[in-house]
N, C-alpha and C. Protein backbone atom coordinates (compact mmCIF):
# COMPACT_ATOMS: atom_id res chain seq x y z
N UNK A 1 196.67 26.24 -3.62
CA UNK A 1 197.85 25.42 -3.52
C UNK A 1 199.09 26.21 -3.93
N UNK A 2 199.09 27.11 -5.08
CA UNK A 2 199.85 27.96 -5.37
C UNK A 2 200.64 28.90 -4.37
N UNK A 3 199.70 29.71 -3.57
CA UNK A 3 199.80 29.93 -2.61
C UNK A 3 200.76 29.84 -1.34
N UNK A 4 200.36 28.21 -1.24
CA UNK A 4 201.18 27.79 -0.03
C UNK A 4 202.18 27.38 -0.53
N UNK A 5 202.60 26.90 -2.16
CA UNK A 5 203.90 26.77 -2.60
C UNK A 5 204.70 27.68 -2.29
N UNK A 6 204.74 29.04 -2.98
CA UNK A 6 205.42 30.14 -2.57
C UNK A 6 205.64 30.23 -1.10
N UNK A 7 204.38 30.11 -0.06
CA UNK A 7 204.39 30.03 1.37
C UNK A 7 205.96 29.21 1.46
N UNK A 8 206.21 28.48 1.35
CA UNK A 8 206.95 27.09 1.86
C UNK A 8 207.63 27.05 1.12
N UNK A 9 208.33 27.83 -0.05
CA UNK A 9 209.40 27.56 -1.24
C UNK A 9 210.89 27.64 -0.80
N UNK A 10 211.21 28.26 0.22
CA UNK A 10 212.32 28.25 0.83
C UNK A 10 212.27 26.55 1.50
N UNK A 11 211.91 25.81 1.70
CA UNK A 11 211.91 24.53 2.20
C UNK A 11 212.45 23.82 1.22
N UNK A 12 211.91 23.96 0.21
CA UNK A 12 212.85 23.32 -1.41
C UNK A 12 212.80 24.25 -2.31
N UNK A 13 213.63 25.28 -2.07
CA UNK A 13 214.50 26.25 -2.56
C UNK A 13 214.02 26.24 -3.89
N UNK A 14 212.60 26.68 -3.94
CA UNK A 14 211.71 27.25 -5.24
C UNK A 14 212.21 26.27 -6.19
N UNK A 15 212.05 25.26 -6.04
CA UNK A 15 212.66 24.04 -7.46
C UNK A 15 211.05 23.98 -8.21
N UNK A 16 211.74 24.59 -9.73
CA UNK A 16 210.46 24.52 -10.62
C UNK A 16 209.91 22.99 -10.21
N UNK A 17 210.49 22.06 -10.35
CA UNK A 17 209.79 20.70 -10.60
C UNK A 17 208.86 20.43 -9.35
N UNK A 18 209.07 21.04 -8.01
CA UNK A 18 207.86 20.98 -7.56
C UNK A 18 206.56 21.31 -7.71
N UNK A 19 206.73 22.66 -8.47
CA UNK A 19 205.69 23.50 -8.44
C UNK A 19 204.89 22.76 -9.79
N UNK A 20 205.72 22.40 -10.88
CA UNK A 20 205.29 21.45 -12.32
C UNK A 20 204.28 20.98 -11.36
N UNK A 21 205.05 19.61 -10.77
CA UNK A 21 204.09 18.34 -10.63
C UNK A 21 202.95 18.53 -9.62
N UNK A 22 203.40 19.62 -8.74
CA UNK A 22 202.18 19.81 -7.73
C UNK A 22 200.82 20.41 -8.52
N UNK A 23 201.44 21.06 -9.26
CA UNK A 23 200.20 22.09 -10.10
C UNK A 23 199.19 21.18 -11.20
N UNK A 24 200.57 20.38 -12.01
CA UNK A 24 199.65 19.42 -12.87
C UNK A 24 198.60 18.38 -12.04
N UNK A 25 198.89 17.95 -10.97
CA UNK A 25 198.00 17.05 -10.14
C UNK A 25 196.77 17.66 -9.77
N UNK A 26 197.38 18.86 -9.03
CA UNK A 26 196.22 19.67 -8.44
C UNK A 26 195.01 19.79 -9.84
N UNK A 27 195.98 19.96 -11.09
CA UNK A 27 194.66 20.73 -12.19
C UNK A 27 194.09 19.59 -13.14
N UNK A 28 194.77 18.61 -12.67
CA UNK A 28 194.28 16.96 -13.35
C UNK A 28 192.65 16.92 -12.12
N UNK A 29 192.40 16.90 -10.70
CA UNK A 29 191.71 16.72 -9.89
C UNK A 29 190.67 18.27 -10.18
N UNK A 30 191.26 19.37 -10.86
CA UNK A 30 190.20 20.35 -10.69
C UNK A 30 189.71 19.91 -12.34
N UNK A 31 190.24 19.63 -12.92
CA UNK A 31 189.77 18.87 -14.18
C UNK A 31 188.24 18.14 -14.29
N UNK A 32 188.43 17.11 -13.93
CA UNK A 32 187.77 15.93 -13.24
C UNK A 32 186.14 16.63 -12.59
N UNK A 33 186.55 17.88 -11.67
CA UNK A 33 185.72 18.30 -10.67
C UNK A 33 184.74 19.15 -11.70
N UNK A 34 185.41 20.15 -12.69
CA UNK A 34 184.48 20.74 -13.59
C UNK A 34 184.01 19.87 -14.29
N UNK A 35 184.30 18.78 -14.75
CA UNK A 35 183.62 18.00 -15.58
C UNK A 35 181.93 17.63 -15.25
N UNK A 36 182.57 16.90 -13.76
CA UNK A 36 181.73 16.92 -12.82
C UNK A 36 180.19 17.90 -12.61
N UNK A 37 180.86 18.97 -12.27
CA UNK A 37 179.97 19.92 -12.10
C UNK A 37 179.27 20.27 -13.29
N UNK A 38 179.59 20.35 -14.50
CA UNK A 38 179.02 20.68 -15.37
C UNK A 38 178.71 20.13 -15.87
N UNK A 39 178.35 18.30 -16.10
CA UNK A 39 176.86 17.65 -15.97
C UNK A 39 177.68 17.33 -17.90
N UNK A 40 178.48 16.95 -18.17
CA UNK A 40 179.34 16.17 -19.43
C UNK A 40 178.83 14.94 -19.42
N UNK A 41 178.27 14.54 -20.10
CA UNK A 41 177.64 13.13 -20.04
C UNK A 41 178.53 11.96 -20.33
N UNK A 42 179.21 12.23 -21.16
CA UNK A 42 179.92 11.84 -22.63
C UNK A 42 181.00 11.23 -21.48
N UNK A 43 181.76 11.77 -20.13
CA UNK A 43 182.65 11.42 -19.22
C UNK A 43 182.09 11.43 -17.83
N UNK A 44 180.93 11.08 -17.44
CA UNK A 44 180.12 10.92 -16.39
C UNK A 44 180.43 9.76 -15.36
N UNK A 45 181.10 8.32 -16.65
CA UNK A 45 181.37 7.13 -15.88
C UNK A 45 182.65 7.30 -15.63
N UNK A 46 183.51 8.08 -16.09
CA UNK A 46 184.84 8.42 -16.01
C UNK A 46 184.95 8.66 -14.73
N UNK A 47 184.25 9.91 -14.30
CA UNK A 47 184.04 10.90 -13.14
C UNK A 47 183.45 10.47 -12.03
N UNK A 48 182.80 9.86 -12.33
CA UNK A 48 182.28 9.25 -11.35
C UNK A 48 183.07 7.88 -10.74
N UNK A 49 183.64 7.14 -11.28
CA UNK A 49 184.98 6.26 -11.06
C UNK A 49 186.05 6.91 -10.25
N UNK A 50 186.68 8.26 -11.23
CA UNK A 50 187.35 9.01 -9.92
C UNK A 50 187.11 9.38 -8.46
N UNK A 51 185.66 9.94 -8.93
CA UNK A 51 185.13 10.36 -7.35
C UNK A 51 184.62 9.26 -6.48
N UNK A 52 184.65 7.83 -6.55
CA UNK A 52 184.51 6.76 -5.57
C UNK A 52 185.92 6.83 -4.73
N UNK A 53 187.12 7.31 -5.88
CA UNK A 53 188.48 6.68 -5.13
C UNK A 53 189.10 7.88 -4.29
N UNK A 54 188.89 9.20 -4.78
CA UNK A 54 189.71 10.03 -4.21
C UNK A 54 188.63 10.64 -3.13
N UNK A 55 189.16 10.76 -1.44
CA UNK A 55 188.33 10.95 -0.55
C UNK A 55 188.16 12.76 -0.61
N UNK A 56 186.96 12.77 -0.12
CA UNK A 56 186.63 14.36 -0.36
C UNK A 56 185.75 14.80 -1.40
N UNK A 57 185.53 13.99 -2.41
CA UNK A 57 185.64 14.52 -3.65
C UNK A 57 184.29 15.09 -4.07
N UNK A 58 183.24 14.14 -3.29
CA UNK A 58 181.86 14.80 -3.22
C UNK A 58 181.83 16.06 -2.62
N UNK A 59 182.50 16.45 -1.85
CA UNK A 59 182.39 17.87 -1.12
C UNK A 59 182.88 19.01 -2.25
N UNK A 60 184.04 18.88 -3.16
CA UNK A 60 184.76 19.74 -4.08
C UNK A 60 185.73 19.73 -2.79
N UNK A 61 186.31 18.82 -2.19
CA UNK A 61 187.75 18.83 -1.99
C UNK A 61 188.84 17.78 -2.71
N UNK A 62 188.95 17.08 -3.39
CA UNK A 62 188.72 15.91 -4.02
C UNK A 62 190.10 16.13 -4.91
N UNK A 63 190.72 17.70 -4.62
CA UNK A 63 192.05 17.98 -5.55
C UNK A 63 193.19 17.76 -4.54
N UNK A 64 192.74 17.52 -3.21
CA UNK A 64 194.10 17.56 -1.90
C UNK A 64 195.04 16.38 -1.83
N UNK A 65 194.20 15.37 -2.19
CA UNK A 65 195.22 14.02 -2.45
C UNK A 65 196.17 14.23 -3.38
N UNK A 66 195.68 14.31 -4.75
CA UNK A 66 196.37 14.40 -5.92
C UNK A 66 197.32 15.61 -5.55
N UNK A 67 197.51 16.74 -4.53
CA UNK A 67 197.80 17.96 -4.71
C UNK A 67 198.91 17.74 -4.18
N UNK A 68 198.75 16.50 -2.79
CA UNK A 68 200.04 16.05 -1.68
C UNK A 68 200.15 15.13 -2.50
N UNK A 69 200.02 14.00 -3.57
CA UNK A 69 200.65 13.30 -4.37
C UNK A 69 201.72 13.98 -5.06
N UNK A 70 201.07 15.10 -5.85
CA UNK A 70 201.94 15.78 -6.76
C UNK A 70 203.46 16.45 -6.14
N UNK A 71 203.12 17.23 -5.13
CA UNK A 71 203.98 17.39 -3.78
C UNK A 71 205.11 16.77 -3.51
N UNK A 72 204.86 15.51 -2.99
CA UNK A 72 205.85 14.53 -3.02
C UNK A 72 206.66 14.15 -4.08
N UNK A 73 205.76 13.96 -5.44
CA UNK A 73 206.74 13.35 -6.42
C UNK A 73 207.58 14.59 -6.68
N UNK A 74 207.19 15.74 -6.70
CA UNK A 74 208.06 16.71 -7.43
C UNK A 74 209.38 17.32 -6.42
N UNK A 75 209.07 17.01 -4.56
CA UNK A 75 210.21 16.92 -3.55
C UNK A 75 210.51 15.71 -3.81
N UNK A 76 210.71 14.58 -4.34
CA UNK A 76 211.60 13.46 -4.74
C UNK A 76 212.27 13.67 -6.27
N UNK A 77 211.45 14.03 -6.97
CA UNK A 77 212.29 14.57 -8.31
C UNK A 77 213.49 15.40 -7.88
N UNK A 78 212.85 16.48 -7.23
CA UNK A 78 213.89 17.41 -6.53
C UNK A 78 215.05 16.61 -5.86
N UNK A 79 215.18 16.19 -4.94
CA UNK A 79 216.23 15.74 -4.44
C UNK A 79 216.78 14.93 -5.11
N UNK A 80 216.22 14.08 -5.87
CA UNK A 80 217.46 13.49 -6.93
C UNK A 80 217.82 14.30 -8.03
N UNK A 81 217.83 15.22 -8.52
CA UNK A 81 218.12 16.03 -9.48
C UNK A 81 219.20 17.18 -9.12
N UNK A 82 220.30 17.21 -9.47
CA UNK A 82 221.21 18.50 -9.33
C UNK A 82 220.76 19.76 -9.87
N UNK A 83 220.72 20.87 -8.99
CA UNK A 83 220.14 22.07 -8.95
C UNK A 83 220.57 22.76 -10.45
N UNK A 84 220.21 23.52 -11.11
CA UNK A 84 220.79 24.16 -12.45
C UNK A 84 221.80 25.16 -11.85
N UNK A 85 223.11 25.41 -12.17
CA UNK A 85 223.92 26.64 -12.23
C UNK A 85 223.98 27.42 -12.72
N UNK A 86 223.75 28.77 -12.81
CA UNK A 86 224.04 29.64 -13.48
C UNK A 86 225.36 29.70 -13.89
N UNK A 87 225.68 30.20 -15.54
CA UNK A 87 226.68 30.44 -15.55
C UNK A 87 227.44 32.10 -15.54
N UNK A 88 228.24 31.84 -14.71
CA UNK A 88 228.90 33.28 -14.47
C UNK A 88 229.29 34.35 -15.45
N UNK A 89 228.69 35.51 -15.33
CA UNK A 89 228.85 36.52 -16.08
C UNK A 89 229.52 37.53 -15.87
């Protein structure tokens, strides 16, 4: 996901707050997925609750929703937010 941020950063002119919220979503869903995989008992009903709702998720794709969730909120943060200025030196 990182990746294609940079790919596409000229589209919203590298605004940290995209990259924040896209990344925290994406690593909230890869979160979830190691938990998963590594057999945590203790958060099993947790995980398993997630993975009914988010589609993919049995496969280990299950971070793409949350990734285009995160996406969006952080190009709507963006556009309502005035860009930072540098100040002139």
């Amino acid at each position: 996901m990182l990746v294609l941020l940079n790919l596409f950063g000229k589209f919203f002119k590298n605004r940290q707050c995209v990259f924040v919220t896209t990344m925290l979503f994406t690593g909230a869903a890869a979160l979830c997925d190691l938990i998963r995989v590594s057999g945590i008992e203790a958060l099993s009903g947790t995980v398993s609750a997630i993975g009914r709702v988010l589609p993919l998720y049995g496969v280990g794709m299950g971070w793409i929703l949350p990734s285009a969730a995160g996406l969006l909120l952080g190009l709507f943060v963006s556009a309502l937010s005035k860009p930072k200025t540098s100040a002139a030196r």
